[in-house]
Protein backbone atom coordinates (compact mmCIF):
# COMPACT_ATOMS: atom_id res chain seq x y z
CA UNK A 1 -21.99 14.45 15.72
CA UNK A 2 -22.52 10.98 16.76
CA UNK A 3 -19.59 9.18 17.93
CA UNK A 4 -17.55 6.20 16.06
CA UNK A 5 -17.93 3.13 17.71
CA UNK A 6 -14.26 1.58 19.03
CA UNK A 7 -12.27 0.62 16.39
CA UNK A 8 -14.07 2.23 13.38
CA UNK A 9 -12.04 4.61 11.16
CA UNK A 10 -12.76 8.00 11.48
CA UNK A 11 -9.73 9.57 9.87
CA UNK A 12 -7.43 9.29 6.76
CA UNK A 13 -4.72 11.74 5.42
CA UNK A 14 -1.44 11.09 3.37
CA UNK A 15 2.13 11.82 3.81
CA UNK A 16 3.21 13.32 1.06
CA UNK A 17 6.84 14.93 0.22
CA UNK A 18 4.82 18.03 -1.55
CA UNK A 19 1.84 19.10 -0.14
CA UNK A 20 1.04 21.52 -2.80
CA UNK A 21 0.90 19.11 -5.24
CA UNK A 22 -0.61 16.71 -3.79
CA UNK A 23 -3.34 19.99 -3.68
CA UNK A 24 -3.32 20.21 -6.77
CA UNK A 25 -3.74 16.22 -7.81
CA UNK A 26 -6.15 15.36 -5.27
CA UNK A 27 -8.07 19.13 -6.27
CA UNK A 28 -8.70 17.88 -9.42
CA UNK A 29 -9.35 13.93 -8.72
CA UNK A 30 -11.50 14.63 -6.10
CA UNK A 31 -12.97 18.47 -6.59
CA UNK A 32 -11.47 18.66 -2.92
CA UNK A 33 -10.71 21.97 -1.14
CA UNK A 34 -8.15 22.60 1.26
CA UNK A 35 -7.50 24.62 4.27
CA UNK A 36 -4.35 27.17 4.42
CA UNK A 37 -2.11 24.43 6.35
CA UNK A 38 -1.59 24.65 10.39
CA UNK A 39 1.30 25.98 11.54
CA UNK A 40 4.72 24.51 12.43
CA UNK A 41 3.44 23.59 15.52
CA UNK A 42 1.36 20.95 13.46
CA UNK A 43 3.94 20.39 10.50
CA UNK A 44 1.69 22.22 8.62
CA UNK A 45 -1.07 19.58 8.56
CA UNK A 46 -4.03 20.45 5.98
CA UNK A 47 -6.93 19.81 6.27
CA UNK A 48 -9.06 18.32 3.01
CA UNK A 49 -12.96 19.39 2.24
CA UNK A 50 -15.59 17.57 0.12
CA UNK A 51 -18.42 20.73 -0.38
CA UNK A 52 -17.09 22.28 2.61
CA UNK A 53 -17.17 19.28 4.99
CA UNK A 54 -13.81 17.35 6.65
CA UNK A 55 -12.85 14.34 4.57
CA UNK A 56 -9.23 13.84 4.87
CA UNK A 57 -6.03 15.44 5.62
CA UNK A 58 -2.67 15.94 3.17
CA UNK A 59 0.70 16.37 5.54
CA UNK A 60 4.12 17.10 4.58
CA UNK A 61 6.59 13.99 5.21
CA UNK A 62 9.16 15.50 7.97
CA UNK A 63 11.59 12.94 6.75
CA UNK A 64 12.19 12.14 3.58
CA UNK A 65 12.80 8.15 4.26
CA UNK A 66 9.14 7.49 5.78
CA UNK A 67 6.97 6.27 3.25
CA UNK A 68 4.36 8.51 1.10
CA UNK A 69 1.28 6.18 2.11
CA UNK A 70 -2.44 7.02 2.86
CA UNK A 71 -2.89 6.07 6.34
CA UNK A 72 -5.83 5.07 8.77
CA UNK A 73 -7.13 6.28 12.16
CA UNK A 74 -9.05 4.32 14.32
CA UNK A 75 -11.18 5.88 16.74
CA UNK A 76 -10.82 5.28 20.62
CA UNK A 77 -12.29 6.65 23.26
CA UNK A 78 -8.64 6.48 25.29
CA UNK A 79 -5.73 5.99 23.31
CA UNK A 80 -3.54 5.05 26.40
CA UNK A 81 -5.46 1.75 27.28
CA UNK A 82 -5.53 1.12 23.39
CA UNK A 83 -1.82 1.09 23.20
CA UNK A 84 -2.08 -0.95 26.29
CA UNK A 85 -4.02 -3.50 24.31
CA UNK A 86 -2.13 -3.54 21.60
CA UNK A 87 1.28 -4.24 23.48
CA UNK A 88 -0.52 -7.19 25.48
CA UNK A 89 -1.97 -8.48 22.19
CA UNK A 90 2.00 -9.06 19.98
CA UNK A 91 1.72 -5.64 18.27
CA UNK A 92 3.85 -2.24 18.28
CA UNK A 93 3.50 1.50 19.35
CA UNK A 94 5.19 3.27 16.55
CA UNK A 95 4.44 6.35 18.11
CA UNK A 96 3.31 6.73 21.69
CA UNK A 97 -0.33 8.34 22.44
CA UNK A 98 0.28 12.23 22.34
CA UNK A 99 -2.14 15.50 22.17
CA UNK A 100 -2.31 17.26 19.02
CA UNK A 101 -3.47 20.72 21.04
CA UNK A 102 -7.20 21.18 21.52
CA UNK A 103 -8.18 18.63 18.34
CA UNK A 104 -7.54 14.98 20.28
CA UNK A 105 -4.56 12.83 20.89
CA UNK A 106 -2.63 10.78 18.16
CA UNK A 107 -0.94 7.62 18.48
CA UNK A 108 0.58 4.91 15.36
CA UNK A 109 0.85 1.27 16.21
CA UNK A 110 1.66 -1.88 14.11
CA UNK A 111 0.15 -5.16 14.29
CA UNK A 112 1.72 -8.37 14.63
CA UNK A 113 1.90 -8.71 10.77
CA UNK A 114 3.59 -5.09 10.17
CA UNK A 115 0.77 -2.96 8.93
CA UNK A 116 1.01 0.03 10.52
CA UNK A 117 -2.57 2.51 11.60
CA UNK A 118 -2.79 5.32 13.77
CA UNK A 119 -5.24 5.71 16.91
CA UNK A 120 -7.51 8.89 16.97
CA UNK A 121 -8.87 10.20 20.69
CA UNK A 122 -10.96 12.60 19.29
CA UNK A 123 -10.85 16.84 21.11
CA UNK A 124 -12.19 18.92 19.32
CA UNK A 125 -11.90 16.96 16.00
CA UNK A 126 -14.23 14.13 15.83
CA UNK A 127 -13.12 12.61 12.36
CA UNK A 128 -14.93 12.20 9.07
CA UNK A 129 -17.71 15.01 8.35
CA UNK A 130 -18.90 13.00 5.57
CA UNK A 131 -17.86 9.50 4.24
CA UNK A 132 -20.03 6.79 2.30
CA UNK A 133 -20.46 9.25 -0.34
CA UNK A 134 -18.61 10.72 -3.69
CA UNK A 135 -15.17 11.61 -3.42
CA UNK A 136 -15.26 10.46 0.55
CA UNK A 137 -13.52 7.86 2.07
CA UNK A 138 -15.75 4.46 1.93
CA UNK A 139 -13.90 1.43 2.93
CA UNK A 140 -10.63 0.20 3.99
CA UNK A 141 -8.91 -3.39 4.43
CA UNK A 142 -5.61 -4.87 5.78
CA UNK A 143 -3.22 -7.21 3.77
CA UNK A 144 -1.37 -9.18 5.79
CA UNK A 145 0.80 -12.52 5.68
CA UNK A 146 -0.02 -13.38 9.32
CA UNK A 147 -3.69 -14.02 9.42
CA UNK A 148 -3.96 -16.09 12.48
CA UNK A 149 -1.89 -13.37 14.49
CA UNK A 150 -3.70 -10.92 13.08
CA UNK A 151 -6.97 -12.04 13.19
CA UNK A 152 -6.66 -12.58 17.17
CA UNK A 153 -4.45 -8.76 17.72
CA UNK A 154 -8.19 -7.15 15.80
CA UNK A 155 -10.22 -9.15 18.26
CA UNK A 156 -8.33 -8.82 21.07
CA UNK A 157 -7.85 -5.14 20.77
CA UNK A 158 -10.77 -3.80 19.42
CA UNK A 159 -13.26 -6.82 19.93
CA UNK A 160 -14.31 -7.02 16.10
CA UNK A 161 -16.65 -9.86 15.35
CA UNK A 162 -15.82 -11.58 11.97
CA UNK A 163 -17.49 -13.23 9.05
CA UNK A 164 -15.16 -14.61 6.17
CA UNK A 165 -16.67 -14.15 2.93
CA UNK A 166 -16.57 -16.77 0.48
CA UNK A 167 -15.57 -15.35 -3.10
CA UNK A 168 -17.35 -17.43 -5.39
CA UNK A 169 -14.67 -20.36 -5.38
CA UNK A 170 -11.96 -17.90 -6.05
CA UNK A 171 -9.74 -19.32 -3.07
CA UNK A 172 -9.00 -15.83 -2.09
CA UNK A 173 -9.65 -15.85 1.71
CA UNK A 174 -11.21 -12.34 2.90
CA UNK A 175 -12.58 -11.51 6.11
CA UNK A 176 -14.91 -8.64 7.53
CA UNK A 177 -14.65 -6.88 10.89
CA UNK A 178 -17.90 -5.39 12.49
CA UNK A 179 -17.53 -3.76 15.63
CA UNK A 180 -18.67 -5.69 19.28
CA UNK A 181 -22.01 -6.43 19.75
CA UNK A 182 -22.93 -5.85 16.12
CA UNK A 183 -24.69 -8.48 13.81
CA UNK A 184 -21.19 -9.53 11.68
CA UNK A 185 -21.72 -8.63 8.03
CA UNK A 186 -21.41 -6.69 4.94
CA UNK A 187 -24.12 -4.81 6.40
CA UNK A 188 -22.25 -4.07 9.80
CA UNK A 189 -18.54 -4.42 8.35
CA UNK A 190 -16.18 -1.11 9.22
CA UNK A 191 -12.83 -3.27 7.93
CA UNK A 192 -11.94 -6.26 6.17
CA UNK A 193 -9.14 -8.44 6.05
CA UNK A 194 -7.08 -9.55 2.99
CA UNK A 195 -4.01 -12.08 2.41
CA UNK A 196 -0.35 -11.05 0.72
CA UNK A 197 -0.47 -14.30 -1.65
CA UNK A 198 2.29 -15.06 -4.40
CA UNK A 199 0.05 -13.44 -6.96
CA UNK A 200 1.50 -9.95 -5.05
CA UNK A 201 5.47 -8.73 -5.17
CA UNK A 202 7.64 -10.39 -2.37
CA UNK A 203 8.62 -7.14 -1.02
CA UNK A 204 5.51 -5.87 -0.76
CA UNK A 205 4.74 -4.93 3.18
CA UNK A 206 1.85 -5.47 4.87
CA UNK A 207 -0.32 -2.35 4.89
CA UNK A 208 -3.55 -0.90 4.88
CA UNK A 209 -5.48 0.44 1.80
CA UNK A 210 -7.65 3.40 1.97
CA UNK A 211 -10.81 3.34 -0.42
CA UNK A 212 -12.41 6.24 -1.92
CA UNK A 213 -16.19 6.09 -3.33
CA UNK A 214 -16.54 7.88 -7.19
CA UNK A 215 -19.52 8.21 -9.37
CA UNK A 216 -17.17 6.16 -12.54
CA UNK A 217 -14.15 4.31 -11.45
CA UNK A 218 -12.89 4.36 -15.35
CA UNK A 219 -13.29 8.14 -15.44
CA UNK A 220 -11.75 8.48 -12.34
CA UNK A 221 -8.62 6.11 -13.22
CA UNK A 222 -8.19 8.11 -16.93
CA UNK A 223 -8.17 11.28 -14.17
CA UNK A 224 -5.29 9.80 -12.13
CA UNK A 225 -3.32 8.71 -15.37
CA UNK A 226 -3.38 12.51 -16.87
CA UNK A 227 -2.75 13.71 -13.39
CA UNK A 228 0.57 11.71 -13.48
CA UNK A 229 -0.17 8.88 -11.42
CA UNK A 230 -0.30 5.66 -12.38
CA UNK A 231 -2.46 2.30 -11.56
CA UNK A 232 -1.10 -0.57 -10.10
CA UNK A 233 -4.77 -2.42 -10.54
CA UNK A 234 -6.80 -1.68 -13.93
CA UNK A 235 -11.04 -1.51 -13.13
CA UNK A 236 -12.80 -5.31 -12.25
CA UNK A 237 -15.95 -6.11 -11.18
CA UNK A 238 -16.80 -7.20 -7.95
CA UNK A 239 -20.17 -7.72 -6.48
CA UNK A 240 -19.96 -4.95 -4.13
CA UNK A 241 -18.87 -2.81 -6.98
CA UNK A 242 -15.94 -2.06 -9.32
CA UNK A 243 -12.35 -1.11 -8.20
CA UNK A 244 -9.54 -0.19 -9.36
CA UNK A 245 -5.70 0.77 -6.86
CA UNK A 246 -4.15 3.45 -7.78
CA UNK A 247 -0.92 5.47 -6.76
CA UNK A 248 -0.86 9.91 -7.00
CA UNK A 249 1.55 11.45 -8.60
CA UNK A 250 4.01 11.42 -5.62
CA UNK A 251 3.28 7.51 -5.00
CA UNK A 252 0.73 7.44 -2.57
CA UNK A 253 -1.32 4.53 -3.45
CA UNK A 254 -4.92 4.74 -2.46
CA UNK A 255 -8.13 2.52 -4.36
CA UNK A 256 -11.48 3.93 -5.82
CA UNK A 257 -14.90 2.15 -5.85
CA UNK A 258 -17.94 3.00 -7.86
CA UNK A 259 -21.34 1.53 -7.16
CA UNK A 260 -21.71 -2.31 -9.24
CA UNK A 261 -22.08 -1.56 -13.22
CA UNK A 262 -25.54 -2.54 -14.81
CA UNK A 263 -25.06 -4.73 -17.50
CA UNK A 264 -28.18 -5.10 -19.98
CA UNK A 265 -29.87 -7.44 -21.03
CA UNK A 266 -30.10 -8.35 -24.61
């Protein structure tokens, strides 16, 4: 397996207070299969499979007041010097680089605006076996309040090159991240960039959100609602397809994205 370039995510699981359901929703959103759990040793981390391939990971919250969030990974070839970076750059080690046995090391950082990621040294676990594709994780972006901080802690740290996208006169100000040395781009992009504006809660933190591609974002969304979640953004149109955010059953809140829709001509 080819290797992520610095900075790229190559790993998402969620924290959930009940594993087994969260089995059971994501089984049934996703068609996902799981592994038996690892042991204590691991906090019974499980492993998630799209037609037998690594795609994410479901892990049982050790303490009840952490948040039940989707989180993001992003891969480094030495987690120490990354936390190093992020210190000298205004962000946070949540958690301090550590093994995680024979499968890599593990650290959790937050930037200067709060959102919080993890760091992934890969062992004998690389990341994502499959991505880009149905019912695989396909994009991710950070919402943040402090752009300017931000914007230089990304650059700084992991040396992404940026293009801001203009949104047709919306005023919403979005920017993409494509790793150093790339051509910046849509094309190139493994992050983008949001803003927390008024039109979003006060107390709502910064924070990543975790994309997952499906075949029919309305299908999916009438999945989530019978499954007992709920969504906190109905399906729109965007020109790099249709989205909708969405929260499990447990409150994890995660978005889906289906290719653009084809509207006929009449």
């Amino acid at each position: 397996m080819a290797a992520f370039a610095e900075g790229t995510p190559c790993w998402v699981d969620a924290s959930l207070p009940d594993v087994e359901a969260g089995k059971r929703f994501y089984g049934e959103l996703f068609g996902w299969t799981f592994s038996a759990g690892a042991g204590p040793e691991y906090g019974g981390y499980t492993q998630a499979y799209s037609r037998g391939r690594n795609v994410a990971a479901l892990a049982p919250k050790p303490d009840g007041r952490m948040p039940t969030v989707w989180g993001i990974y992003l891969y480094t070839v030495d987690a120490y010097a990354c936390a190093a970076r992020i210190r000298a750059s205004g962000g946070q080690m949540v958690m301090d680089p550590q093994p995680v046995g024979p499968y890599g090391g593990a650290a959790l950082a937050a930037d200067p605006g709060g959102a919080v990621f993890g760091l992934w040294q890969p062992g004998t676990h690389h990341g994502f076996e499959a991505q880009q594709e149905p019912y695989t994780y396909c994009w991710s972006e950070v919402y943040t309040r402090a752009r300017d901080a931000v914007d230089v802690f990304y650059a700084n740290v992991f040396g992404y090159v940026p293009e801001d996208q203009d949104d047709a006169g919306s005023g919403i100000e979005y920017r993409l991240w494509s790793p150093p040395g790339s051509r910046p781009g849509a094309e190139t992009a493994v992050l983008g960039r949001s803003l927390i504006t008024d039109a979003f809660p006060e107390i709502m933190p910064a924070h990543f959100l975790v994309y997952f591609a499906v075949p029919d974002v309305d299908e999916s969304v009438a999945t989530v609602r019978r499954l007992g979640g709920r969504v906190t953004a109905d399906p729109f149109d965007t020109p790099h397809g249709r989205i909708a955010v969405v929260a499990d059953n447990q409150g994890a809140v995660f978005a889906l994205l289906s290719e653009p829709r084809t509207v006929p001509h009449g």
